[in-house]
PDB file of N, CA and C in Angstrom:
ATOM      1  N   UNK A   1     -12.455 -25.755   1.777  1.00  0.00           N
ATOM      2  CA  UNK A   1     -11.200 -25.613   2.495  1.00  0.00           C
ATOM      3  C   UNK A   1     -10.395 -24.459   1.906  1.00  0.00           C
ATOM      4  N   UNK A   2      -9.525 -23.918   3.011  1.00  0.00           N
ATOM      5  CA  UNK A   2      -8.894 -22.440   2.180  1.00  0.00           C
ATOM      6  C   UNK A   2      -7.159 -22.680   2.637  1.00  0.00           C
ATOM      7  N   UNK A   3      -6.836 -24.355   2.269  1.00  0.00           N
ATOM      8  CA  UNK A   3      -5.736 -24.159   2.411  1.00  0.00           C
ATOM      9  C   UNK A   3      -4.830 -23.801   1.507  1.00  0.00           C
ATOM     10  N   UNK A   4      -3.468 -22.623   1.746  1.00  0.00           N
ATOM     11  CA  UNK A   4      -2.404 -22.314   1.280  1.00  0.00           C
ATOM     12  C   UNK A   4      -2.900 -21.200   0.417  1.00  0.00           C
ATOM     13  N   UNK A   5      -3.950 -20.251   1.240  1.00  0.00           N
ATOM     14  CA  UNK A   5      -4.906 -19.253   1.052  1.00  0.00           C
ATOM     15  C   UNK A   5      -4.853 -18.090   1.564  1.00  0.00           C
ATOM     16  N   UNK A   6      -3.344 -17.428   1.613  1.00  0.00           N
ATOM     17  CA  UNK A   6      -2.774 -16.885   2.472  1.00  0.00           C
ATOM     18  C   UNK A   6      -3.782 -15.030   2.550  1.00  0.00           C
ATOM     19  N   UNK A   7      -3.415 -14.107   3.263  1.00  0.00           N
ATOM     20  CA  UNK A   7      -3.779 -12.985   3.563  1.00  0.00           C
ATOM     21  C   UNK A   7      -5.738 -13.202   3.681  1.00  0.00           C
ATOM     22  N   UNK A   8      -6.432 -11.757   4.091  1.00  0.00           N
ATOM     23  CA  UNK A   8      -7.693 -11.545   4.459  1.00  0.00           C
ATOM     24  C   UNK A   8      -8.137 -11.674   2.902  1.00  0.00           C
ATOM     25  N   UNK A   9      -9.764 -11.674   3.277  1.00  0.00           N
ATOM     26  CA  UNK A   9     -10.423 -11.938   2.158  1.00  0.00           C
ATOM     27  C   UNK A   9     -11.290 -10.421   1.982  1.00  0.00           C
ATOM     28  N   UNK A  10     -11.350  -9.944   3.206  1.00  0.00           N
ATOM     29  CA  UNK A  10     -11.827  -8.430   3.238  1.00  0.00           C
ATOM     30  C   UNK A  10     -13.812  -8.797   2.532  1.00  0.00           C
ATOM     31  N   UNK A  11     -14.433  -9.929   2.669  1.00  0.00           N
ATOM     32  CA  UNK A  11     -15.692  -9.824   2.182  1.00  0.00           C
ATOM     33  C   UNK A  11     -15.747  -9.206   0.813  1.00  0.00           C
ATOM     34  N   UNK A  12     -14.698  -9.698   0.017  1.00  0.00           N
ATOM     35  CA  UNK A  12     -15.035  -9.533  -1.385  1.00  0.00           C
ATOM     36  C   UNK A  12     -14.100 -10.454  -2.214  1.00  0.00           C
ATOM     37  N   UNK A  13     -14.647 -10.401  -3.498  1.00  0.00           N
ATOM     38  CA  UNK A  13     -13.854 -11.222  -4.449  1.00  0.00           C
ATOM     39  C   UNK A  13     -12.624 -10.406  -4.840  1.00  0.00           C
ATOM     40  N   UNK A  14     -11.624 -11.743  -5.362  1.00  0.00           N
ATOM     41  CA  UNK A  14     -10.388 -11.442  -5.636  1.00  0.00           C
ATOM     42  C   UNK A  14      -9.913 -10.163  -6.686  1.00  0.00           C
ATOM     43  N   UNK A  15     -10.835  -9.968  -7.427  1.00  0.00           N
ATOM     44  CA  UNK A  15     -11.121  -8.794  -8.212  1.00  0.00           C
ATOM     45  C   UNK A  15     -11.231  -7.638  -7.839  1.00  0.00           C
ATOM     46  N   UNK A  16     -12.022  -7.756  -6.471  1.00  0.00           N
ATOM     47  CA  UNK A  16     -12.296  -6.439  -6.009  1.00  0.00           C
ATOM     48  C   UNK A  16     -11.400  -6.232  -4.659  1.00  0.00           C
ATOM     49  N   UNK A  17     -10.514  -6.799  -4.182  1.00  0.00           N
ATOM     50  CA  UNK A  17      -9.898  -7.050  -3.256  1.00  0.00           C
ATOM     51  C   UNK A  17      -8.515  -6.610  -4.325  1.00  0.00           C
ATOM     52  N   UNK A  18      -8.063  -6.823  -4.977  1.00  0.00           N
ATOM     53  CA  UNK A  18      -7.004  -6.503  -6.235  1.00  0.00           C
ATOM     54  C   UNK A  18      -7.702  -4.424  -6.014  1.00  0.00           C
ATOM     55  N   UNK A  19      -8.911  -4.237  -6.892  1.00  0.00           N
ATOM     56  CA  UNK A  19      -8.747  -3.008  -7.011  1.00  0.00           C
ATOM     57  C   UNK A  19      -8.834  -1.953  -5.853  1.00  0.00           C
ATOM     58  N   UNK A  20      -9.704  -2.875  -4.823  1.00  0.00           N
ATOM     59  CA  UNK A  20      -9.539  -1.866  -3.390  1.00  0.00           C
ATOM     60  C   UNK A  20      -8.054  -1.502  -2.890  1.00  0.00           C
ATOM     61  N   UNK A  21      -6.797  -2.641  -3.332  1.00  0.00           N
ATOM     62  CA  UNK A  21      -5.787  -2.482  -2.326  1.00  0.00           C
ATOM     63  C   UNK A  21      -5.066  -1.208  -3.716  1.00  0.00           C
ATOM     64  N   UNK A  22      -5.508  -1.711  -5.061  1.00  0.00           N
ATOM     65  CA  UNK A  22      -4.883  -0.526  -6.293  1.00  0.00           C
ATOM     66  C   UNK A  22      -5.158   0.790  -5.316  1.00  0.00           C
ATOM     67  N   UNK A  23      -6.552   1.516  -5.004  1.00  0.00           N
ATOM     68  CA  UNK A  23      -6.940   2.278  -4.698  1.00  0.00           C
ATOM     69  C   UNK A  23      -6.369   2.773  -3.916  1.00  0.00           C
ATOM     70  N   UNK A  24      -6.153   1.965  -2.498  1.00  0.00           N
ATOM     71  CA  UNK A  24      -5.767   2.176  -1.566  1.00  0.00           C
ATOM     72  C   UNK A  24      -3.858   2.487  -1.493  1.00  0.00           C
ATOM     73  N   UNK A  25      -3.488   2.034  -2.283  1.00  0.00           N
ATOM     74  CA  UNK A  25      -1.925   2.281  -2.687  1.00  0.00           C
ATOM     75  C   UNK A  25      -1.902   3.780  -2.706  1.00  0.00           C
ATOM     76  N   UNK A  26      -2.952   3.668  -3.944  1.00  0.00           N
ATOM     77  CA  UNK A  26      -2.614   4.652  -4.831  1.00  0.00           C
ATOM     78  C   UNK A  26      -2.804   6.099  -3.924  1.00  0.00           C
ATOM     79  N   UNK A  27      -3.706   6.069  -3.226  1.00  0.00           N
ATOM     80  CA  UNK A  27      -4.122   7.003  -2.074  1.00  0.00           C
ATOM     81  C   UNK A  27      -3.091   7.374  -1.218  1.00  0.00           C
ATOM     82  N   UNK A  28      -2.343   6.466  -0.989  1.00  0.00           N
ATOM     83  CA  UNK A  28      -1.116   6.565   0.398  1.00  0.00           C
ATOM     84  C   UNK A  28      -0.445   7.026  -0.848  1.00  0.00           C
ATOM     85  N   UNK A  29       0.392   6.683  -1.963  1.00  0.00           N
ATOM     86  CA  UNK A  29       1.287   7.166  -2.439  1.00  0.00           C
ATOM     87  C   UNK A  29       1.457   9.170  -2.665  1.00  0.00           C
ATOM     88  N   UNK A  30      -0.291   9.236  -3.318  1.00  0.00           N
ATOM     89  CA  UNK A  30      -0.571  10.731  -3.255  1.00  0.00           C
ATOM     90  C   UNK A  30      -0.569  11.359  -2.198  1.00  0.00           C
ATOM     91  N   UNK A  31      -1.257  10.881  -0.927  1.00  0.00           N
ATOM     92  CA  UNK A  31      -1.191  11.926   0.323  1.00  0.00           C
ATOM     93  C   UNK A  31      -0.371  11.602   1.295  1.00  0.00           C
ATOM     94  N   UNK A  32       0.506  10.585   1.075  1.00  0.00           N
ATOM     95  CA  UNK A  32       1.140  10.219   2.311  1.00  0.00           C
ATOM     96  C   UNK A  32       0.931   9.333   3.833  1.00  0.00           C
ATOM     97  N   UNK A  33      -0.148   9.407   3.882  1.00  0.00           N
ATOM     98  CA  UNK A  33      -0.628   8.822   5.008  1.00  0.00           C
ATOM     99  C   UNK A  33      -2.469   8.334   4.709  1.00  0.00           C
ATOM    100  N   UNK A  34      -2.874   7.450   5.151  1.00  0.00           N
ATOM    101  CA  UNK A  34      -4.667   7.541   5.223  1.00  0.00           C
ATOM    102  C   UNK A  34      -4.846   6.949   6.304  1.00  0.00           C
ATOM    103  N   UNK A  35      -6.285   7.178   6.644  1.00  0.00           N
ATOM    104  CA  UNK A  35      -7.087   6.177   7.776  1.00  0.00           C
ATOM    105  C   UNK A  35      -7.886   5.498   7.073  1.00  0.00           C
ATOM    106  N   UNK A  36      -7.597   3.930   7.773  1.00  0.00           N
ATOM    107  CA  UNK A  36      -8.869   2.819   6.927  1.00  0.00           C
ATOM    108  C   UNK A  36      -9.340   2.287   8.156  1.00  0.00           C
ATOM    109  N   UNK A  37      -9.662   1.081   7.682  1.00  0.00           N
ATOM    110  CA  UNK A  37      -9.522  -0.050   8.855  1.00  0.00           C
ATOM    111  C   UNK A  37      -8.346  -0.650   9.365  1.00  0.00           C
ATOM    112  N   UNK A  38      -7.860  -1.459  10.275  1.00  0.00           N
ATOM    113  CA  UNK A  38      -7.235  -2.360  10.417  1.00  0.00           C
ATOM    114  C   UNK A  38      -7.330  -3.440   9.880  1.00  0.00           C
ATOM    115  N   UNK A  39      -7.796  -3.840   9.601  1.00  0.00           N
ATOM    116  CA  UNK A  39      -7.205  -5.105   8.203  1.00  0.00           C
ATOM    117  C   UNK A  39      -7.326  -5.012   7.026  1.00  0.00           C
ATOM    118  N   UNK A  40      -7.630  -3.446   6.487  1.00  0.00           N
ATOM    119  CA  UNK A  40      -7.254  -3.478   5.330  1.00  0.00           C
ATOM    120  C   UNK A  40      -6.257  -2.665   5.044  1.00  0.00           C
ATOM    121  N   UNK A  41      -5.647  -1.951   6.641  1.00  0.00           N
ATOM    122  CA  UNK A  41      -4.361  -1.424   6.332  1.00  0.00           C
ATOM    123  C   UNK A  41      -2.946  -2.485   6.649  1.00  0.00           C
ATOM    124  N   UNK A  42      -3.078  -3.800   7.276  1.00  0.00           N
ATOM    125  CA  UNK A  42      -2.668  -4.887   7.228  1.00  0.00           C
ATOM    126  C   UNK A  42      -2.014  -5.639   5.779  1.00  0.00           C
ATOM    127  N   UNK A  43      -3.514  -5.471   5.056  1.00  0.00           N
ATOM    128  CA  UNK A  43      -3.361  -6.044   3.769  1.00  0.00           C
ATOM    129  C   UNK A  43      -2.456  -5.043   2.978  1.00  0.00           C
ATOM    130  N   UNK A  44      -3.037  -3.734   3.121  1.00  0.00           N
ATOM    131  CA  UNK A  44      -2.016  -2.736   2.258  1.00  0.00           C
ATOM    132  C   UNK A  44      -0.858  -2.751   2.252  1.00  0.00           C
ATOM    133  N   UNK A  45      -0.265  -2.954   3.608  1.00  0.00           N
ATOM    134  CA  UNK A  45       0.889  -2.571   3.810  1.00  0.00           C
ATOM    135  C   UNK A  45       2.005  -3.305   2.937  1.00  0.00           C
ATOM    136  N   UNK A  46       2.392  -4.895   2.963  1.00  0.00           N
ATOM    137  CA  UNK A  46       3.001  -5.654   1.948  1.00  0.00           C
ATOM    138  C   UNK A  46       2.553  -5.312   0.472  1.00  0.00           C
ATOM    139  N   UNK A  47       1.607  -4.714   0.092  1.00  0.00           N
ATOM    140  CA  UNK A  47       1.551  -4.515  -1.337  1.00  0.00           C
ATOM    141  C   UNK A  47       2.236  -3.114  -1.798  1.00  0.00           C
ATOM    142  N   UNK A  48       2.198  -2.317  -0.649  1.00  0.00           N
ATOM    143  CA  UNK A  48       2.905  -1.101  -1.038  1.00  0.00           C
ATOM    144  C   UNK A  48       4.415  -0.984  -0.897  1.00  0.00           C
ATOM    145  N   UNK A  49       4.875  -1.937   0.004  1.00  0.00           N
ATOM    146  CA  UNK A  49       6.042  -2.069   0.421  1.00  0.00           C
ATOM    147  C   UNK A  49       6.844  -2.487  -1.115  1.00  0.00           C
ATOM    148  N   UNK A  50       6.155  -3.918  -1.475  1.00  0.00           N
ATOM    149  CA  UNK A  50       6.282  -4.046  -2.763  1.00  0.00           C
ATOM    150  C   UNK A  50       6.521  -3.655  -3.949  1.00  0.00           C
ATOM    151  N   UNK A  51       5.859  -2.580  -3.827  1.00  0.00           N
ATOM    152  CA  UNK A  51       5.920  -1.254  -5.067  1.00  0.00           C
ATOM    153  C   UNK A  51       6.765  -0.311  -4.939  1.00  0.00           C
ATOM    154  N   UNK A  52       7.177   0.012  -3.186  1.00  0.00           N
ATOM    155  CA  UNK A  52       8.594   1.066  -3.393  1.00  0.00           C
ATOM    156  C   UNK A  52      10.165  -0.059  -3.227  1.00  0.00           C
ATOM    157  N   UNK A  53       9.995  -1.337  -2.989  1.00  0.00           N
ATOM    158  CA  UNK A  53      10.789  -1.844  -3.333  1.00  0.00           C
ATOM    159  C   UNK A  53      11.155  -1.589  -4.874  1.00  0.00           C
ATOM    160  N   UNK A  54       9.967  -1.909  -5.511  1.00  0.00           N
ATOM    161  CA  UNK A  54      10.176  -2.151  -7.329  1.00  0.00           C
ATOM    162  C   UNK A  54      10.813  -0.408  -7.961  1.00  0.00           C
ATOM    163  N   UNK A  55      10.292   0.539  -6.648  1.00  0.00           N
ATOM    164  CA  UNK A  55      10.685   1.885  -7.278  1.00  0.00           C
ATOM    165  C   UNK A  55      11.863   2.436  -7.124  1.00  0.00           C
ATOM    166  N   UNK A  56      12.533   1.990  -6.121  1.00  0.00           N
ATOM    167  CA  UNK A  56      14.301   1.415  -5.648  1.00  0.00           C
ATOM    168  C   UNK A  56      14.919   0.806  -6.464  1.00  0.00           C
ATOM    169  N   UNK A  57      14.570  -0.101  -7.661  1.00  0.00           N
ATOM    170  CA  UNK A  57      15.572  -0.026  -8.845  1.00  0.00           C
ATOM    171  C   UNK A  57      15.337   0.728  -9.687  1.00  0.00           C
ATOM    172  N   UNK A  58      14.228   1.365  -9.911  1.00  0.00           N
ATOM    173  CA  UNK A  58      14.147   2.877 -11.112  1.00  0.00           C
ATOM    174  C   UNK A  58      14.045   2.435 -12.366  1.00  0.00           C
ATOM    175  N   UNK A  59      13.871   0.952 -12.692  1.00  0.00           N
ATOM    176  CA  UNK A  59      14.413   0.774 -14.167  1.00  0.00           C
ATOM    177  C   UNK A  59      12.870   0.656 -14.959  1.00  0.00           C
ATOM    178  N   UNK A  60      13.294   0.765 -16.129  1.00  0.00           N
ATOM    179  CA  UNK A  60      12.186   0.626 -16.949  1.00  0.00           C
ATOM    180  C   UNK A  60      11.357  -0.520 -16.586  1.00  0.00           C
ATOM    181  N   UNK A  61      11.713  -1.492 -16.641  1.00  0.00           N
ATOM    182  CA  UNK A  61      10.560  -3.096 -16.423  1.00  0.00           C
ATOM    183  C   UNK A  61      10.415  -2.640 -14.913  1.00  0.00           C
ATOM    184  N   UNK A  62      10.857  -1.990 -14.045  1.00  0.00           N
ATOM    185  CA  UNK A  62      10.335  -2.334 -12.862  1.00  0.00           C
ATOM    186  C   UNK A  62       9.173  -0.683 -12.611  1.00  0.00           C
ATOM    187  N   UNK A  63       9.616   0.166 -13.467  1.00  0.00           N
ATOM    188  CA  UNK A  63       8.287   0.584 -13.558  1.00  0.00           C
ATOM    189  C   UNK A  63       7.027   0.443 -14.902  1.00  0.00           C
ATOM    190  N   UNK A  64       7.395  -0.358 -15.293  1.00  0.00           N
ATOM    191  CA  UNK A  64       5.976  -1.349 -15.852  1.00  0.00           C
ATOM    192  C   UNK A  64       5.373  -2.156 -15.117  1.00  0.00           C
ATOM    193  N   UNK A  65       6.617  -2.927 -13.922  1.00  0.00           N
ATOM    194  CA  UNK A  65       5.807  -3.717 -13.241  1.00  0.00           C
ATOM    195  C   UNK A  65       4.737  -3.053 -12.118  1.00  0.00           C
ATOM    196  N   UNK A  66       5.232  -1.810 -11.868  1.00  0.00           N
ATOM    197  CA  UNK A  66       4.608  -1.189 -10.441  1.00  0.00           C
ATOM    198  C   UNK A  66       3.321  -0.275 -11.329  1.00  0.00           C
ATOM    199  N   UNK A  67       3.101  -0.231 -12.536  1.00  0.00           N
ATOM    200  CA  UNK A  67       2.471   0.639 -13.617  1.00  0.00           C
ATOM    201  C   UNK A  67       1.340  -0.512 -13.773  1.00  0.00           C
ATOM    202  N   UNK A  68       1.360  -1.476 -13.092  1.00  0.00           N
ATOM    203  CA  UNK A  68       0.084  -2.959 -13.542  1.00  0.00           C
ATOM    204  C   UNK A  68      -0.607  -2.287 -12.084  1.00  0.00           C
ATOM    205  N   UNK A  69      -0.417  -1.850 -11.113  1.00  0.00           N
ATOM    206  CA  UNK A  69      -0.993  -1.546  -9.967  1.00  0.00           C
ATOM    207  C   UNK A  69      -0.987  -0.036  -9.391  1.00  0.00           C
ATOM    208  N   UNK A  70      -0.166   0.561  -9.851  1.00  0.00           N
ATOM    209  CA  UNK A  70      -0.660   2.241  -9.760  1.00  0.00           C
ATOM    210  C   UNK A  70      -0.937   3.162 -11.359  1.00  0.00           C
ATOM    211  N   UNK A  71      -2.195   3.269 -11.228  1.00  0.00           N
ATOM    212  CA  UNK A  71      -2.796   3.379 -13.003  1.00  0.00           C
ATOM    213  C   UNK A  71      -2.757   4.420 -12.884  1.00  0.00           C
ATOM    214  N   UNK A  72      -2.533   5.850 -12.110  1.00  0.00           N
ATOM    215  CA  UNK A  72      -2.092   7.209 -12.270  1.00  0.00           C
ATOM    216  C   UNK A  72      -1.366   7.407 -12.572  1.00  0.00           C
ATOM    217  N   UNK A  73      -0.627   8.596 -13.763  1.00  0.00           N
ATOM    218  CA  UNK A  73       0.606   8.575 -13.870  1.00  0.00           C
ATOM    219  C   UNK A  73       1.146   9.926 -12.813  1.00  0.00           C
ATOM    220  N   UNK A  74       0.341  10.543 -12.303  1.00  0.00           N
ATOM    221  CA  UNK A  74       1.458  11.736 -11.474  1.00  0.00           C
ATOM    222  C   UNK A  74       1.771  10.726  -9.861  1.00  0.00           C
ATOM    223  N   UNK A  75       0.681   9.841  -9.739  1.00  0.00           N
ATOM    224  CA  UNK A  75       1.408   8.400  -8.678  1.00  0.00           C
ATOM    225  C   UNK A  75       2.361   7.687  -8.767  1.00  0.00           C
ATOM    226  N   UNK A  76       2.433   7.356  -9.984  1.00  0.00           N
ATOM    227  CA  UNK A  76       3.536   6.378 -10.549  1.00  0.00           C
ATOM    228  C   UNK A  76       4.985   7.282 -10.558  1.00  0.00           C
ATOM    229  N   UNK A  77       4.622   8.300 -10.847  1.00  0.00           N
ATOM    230  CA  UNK A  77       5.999   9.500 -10.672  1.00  0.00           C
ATOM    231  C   UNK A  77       6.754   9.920  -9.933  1.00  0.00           C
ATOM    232  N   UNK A  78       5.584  10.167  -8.572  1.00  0.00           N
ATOM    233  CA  UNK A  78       6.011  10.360  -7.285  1.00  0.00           C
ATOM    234  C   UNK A  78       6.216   9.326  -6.475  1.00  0.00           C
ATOM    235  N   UNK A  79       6.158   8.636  -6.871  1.00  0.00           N
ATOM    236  CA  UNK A  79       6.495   6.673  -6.300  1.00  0.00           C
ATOM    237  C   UNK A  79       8.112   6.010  -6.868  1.00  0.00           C
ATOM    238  N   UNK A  80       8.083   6.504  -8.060  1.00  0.00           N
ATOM    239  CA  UNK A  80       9.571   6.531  -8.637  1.00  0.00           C
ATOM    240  C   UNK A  80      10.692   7.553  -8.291  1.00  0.00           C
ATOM    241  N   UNK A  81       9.953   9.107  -8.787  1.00  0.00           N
ATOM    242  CA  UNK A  81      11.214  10.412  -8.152  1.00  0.00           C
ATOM    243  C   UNK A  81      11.159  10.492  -6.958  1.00  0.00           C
ATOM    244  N   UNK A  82      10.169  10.079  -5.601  1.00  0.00           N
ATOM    245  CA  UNK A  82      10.223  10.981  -4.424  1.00  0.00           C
ATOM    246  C   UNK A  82      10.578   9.761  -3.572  1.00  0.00           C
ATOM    247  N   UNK A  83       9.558   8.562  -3.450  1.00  0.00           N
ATOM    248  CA  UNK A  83       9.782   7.622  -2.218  1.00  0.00           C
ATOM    249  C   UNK A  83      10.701   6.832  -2.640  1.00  0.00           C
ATOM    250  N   UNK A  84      10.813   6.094  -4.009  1.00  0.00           N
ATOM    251  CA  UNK A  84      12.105   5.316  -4.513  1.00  0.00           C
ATOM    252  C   UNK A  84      13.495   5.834  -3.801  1.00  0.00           C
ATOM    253  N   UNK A  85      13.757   7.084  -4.235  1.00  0.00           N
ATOM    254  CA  UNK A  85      15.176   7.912  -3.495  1.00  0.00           C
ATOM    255  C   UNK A  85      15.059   8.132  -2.483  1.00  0.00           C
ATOM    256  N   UNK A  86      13.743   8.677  -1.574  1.00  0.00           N
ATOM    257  CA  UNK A  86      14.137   8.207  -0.310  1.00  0.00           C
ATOM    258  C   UNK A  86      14.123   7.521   0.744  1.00  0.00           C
ATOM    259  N   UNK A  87      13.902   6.059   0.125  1.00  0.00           N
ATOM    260  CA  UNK A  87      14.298   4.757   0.458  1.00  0.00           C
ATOM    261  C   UNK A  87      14.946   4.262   0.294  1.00  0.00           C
ATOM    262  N   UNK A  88      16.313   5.126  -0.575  1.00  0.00           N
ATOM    263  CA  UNK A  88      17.408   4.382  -1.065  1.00  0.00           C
ATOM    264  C   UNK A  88      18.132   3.223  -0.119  1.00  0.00           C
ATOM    265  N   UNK A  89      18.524   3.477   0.760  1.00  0.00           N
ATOM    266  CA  UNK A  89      19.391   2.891   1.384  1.00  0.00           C
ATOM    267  C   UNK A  89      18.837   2.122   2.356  1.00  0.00           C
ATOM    268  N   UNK A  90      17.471   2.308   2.827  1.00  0.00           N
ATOM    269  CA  UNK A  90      16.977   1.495   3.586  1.00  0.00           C
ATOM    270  C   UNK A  90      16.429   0.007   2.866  1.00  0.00           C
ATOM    271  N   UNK A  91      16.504  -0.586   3.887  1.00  0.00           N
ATOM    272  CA  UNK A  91      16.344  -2.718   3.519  1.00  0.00           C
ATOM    273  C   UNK A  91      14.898  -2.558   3.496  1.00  0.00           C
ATOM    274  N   UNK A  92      13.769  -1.799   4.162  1.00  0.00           N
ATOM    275  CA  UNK A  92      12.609  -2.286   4.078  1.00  0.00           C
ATOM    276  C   UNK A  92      11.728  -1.668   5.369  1.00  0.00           C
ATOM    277  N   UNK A  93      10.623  -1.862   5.406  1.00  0.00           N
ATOM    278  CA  UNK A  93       9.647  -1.230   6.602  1.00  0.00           C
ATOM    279  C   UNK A  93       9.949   0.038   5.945  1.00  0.00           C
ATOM    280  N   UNK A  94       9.021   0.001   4.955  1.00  0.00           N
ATOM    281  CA  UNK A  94       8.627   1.807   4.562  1.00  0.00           C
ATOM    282  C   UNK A  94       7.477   2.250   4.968  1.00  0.00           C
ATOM    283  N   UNK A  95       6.550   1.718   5.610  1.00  0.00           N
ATOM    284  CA  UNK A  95       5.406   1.852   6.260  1.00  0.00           C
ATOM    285  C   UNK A  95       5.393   1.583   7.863  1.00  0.00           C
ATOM    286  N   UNK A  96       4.208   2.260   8.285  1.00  0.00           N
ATOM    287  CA  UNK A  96       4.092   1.795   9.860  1.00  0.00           C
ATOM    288  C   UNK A  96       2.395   2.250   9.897  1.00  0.00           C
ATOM    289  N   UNK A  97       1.991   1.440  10.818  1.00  0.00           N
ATOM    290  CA  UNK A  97       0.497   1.687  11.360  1.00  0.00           C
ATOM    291  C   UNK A  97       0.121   1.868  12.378  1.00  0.00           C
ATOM    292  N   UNK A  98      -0.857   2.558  12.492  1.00  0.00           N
ATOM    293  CA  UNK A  98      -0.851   3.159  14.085  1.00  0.00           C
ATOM    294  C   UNK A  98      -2.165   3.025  14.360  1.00  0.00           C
ATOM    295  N   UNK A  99      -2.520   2.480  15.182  1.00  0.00           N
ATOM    296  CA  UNK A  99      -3.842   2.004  15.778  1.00  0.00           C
ATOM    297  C   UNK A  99      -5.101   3.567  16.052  1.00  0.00           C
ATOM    298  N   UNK A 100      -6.068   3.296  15.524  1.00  0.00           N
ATOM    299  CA  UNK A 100      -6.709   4.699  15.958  1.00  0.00           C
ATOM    300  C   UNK A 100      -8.104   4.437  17.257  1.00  0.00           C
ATOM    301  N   UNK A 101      -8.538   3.654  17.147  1.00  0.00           N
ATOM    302  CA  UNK A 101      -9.298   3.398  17.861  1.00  0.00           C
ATOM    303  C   UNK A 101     -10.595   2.594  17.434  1.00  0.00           C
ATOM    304  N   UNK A 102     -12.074   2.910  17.804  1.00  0.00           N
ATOM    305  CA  UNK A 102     -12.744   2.043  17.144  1.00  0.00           C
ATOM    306  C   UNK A 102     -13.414   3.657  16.367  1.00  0.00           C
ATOM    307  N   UNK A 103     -14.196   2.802  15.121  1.00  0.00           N
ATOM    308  CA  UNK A 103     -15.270   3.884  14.254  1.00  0.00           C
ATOM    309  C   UNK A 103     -16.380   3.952  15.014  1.00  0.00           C
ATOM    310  N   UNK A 104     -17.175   5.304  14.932  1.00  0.00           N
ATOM    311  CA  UNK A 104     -18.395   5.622  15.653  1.00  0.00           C
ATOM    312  C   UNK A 104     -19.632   4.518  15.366  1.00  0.00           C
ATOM    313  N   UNK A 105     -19.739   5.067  13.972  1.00  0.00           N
ATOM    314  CA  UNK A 105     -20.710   3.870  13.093  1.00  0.00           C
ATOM    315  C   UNK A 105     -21.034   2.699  13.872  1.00  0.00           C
ATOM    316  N   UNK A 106     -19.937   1.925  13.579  1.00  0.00           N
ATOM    317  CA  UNK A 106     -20.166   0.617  13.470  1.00  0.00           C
ATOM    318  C   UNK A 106     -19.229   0.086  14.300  1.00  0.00           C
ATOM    319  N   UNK A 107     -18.141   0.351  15.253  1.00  0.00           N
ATOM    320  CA  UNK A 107     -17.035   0.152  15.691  1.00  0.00           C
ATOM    321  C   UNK A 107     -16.358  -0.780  15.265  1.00  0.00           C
ATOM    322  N   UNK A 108     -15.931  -0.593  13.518  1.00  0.00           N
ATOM    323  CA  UNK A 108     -14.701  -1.205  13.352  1.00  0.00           C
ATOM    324  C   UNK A 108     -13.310  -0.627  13.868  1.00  0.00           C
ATOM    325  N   UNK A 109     -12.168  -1.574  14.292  1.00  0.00           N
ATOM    326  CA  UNK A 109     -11.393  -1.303  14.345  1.00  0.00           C
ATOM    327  C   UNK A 109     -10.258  -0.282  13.448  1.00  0.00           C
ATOM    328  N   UNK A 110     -10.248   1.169  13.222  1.00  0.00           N
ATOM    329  CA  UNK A 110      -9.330   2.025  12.880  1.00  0.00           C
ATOM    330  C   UNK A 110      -7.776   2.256  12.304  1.00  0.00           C
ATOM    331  N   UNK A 111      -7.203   2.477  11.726  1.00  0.00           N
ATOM    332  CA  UNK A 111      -5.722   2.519  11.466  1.00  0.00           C
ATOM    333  C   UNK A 111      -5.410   3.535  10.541  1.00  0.00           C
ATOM    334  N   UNK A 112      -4.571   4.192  10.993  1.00  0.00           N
ATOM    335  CA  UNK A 112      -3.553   4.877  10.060  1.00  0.00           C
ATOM    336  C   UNK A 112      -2.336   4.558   9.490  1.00  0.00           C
ATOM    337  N   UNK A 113      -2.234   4.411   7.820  1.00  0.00           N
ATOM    338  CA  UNK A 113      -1.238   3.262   7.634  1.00  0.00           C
ATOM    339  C   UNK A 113       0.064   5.059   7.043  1.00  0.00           C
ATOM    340  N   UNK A 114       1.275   4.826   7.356  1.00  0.00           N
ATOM    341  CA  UNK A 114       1.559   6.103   6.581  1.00  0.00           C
ATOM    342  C   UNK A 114       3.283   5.920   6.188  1.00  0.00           C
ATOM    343  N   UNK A 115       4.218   6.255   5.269  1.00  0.00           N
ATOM    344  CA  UNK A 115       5.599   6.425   5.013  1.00  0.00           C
ATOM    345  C   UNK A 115       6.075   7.074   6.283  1.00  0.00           C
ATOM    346  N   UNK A 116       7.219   6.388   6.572  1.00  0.00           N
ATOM    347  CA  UNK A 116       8.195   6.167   7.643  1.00  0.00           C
ATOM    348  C   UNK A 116       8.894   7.745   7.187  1.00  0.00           C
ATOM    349  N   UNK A 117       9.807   8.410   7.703  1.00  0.00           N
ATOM    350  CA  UNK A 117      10.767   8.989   7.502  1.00  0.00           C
ATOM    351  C   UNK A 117      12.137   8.516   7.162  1.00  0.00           C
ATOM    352  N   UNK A 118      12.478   8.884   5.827  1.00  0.00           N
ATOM    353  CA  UNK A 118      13.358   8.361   5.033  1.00  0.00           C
ATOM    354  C   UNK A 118      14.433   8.601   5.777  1.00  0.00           C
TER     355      UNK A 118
END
């Protein structure tokens, strides 16, 4: 039973589901925008939201806390000096996703997850 088992499981363990979404942060924070899938830009989205919340108070413990999940430091920098400030004033929805279509491959479902305009 998988009750009170909240979000996707993405076909991997909790370990690797932890470092895919690290990765995947860490990716949007450097370029701004990526294409994944749809449900693993689903999953991303609340974890990153998370992290420029924590970069909106600027303070030391709250970048230790966002420093357990973005292990780059020129990420962690530009997550604190660039999107922190310009999210100042906004409550939240620093992200948006945009449907792309299906993949050739295999036709999974597509998404582009990317920062809103501050």
């Amino acid at each position: 039973m998988r009750h009170r088992k909240a979000g996707r499981q993405l076909r991997r363990t909790s370990e690797q589901k932890l470092a895919l979404l690290r990765n995947l942060a860490t990716s949007l924070i450097e370029q701004g925008a990526i294409e994944t899938t749809e449900a693993k830009a689903k999953e991303l989205r609340p974890f990153v939201e998370k992290l420029v919340t924590k970069a909106k108070a600027g303070t030391l413990h709250a970048r230790r806390l966002a420093g357990r999940h973005v292990h780059k430091r020129e990420a962690a920098d530009k997550l604190f000096q660039d999107l922190g400030k310009k999210f100042a004033t906004r409550p939240g929805g620093y992200t948006r996703i945009l449907k792309l279509g299906h993949r050739k491959g295999d036709g999974a479902e597509m998404a582009r997850i990317e920062f809103v305009e501050g």
